[in-house]
C-alpha atoms as a PDB file:
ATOM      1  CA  UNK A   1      10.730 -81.364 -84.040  1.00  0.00           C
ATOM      2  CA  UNK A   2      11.729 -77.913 -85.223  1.00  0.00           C
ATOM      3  CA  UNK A   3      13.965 -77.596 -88.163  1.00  0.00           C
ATOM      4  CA  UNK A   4      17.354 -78.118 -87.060  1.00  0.00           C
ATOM      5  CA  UNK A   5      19.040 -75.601 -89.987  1.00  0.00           C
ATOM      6  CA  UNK A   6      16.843 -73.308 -89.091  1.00  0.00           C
ATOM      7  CA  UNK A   7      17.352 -73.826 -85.402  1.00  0.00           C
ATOM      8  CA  UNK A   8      21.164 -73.583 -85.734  1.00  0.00           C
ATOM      9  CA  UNK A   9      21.431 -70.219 -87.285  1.00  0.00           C
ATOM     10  CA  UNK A  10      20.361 -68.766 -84.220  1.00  0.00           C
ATOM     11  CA  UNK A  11      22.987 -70.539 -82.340  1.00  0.00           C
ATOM     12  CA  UNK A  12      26.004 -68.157 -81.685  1.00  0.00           C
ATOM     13  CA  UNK A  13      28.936 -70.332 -79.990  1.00  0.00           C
ATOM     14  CA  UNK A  14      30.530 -73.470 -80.095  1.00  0.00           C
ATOM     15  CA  UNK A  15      29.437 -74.060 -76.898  1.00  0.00           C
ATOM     16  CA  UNK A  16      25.797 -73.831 -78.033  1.00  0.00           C
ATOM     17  CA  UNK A  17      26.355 -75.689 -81.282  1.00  0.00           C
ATOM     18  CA  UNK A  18      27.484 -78.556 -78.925  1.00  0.00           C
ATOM     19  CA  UNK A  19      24.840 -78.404 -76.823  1.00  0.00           C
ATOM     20  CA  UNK A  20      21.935 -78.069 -79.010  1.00  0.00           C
ATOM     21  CA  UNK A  21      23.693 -81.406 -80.719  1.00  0.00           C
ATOM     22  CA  UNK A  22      24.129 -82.819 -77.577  1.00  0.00           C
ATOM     23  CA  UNK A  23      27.474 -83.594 -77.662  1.00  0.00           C
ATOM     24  CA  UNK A  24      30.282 -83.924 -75.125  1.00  0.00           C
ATOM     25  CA  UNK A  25      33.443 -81.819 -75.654  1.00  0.00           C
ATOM     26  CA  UNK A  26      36.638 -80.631 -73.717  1.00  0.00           C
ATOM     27  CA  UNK A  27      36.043 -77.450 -72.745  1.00  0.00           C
ATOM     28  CA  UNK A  28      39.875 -76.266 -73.258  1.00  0.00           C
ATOM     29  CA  UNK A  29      39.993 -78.274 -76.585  1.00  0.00           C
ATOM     30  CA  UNK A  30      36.722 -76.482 -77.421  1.00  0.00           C
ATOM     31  CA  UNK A  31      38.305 -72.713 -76.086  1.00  0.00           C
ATOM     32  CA  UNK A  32      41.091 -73.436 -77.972  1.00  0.00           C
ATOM     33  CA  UNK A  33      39.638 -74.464 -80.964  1.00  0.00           C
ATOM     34  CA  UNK A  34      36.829 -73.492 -81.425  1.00  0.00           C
ATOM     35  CA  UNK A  35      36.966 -71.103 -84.799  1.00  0.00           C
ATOM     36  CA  UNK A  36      38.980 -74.430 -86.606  1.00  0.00           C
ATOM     37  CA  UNK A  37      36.061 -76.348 -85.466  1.00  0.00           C
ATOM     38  CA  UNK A  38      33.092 -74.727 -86.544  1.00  0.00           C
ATOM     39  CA  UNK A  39      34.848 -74.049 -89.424  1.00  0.00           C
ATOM     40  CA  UNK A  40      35.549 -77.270 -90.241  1.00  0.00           C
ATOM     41  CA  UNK A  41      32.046 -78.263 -89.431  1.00  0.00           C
ATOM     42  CA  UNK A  42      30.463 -75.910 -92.211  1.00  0.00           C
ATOM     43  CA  UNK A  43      33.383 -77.730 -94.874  1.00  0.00           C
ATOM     44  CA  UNK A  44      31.854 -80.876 -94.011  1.00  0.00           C
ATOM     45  CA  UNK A  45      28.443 -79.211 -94.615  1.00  0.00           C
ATOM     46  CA  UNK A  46      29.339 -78.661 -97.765  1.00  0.00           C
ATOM     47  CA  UNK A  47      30.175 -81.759 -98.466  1.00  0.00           C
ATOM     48  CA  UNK A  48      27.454 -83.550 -97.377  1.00  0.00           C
ATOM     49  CA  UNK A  49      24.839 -81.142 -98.972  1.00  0.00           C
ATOM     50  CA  UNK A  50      22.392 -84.112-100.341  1.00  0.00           C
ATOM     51  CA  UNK A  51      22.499 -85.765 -97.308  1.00  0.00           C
ATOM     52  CA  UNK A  52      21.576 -82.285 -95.330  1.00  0.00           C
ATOM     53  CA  UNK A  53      18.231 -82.104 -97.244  1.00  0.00           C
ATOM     54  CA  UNK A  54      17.055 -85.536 -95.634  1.00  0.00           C
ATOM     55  CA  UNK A  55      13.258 -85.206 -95.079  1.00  0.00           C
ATOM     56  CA  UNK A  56      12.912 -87.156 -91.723  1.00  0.00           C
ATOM     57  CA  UNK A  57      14.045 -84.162 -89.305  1.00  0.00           C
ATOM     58  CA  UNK A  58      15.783 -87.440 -86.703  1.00  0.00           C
ATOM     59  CA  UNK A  59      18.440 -88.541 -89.753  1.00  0.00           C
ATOM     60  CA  UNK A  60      18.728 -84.733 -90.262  1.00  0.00           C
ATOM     61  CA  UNK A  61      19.893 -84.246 -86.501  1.00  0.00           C
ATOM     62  CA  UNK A  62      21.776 -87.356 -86.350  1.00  0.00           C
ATOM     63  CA  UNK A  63      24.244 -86.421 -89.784  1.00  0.00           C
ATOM     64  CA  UNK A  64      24.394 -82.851 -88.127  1.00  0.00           C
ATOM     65  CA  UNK A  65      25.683 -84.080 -84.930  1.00  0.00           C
ATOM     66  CA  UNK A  66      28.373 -87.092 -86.743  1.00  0.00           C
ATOM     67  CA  UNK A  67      29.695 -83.742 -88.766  1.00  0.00           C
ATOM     68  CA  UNK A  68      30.183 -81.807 -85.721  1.00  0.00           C
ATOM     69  CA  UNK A  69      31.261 -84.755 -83.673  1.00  0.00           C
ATOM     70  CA  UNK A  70      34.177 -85.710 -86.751  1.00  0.00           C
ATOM     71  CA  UNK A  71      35.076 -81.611 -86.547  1.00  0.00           C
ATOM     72  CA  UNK A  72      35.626 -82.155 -82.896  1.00  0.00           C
ATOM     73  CA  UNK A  73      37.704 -84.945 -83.459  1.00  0.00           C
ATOM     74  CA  UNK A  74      39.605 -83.857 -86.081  1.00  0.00           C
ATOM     75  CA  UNK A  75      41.201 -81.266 -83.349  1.00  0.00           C
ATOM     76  CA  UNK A  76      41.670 -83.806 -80.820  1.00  0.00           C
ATOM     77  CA  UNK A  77      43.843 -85.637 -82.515  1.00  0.00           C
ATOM     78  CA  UNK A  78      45.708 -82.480 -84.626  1.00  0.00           C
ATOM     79  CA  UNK A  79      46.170 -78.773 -84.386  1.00  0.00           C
ATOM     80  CA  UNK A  80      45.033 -76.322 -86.002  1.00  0.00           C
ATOM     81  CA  UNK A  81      48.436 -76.136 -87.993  1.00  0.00           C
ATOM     82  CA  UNK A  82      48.154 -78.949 -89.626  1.00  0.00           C
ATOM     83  CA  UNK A  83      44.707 -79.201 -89.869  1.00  0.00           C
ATOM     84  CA  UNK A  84      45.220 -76.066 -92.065  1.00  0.00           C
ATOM     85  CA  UNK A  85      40.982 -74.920 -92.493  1.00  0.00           C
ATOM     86  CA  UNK A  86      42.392 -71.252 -92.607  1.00  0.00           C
ATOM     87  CA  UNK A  87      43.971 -69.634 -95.295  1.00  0.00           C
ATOM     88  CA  UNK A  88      46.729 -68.436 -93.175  1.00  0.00           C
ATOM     89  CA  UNK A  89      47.920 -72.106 -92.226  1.00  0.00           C
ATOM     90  CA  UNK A  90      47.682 -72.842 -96.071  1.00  0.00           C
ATOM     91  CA  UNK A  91      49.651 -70.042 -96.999  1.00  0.00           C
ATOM     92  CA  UNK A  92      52.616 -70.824 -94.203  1.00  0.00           C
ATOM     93  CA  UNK A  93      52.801 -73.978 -95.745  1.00  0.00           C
ATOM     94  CA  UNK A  94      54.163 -72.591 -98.972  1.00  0.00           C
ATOM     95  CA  UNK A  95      56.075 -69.766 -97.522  1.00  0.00           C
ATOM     96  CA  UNK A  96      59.514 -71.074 -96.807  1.00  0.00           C
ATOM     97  CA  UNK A  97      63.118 -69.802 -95.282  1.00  0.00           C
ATOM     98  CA  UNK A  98      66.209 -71.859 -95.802  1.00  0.00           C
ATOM     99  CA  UNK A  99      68.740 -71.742 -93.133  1.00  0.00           C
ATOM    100  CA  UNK A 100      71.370 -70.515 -95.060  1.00  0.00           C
ATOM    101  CA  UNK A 101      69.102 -67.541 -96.209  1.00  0.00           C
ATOM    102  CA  UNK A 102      68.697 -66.975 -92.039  1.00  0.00           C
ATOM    103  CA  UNK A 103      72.550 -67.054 -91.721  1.00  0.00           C
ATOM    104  CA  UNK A 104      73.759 -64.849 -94.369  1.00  0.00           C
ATOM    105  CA  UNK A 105      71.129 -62.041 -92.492  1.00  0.00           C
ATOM    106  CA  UNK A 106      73.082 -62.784 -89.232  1.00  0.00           C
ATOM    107  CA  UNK A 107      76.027 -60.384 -88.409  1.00  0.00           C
ATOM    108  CA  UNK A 108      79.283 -62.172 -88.201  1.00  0.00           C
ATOM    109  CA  UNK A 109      81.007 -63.616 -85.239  1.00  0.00           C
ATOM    110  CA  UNK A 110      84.298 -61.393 -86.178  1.00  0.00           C
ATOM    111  CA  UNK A 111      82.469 -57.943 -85.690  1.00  0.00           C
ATOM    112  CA  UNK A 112      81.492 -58.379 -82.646  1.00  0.00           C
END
């Protein structure tokens, strides 16, 4: 068996990242998703980095595939919203407008 790090940086697309795992997906959760996914994929990475330097190329595959697998699922059950792996979503999350800040830029109801 090939190494599977080395294997997967010449993958390209989701849809090859799931396939060379050889998992099952959604294709509209996986169109929809698919950046929040894969990016979500390389934080669990990260996490797991001791684990990812396994000798034995099969437990290699297999942690590979449960990362991208929990990813998956992780957007399945949530949205990207609130799944908040971008820095955008993190960001809306602090910004915040009070309704009475939104009223006082209406016009009044007696100009009109």
């Amino acid at each position: 068996m090939t190494d599977i790090r080395t294997d997967m940086r010449r993958l390209s697309s989701a849809e090859e990242f799931f396939e060379y795992l050889a998992l099952p997906y959604d294709p509209a959760v996986l169109h929809v998703n698919r950046l929040h996914i894969l990016k979500r994929f390389n934080q669990y990475l990260e996490a797991h980095t001791p684990e990812m330097v396994e000798s034995d190329s099969a437990v290699r595959f297999g942690a590979y595939r449960a990362l991208l697998a929990r990813a998956y699922e992780d957007f399945v059950r949530s949205t990207p919203a609130q799944e908040k792996v971008f820095k955008v979503f993190q960001d809306a999350q602090r910004a915040h407008v009070g309704l009475e800040s939104l009223r006082r830029t209406l016009p009044s109801r007696s100009a009109s």
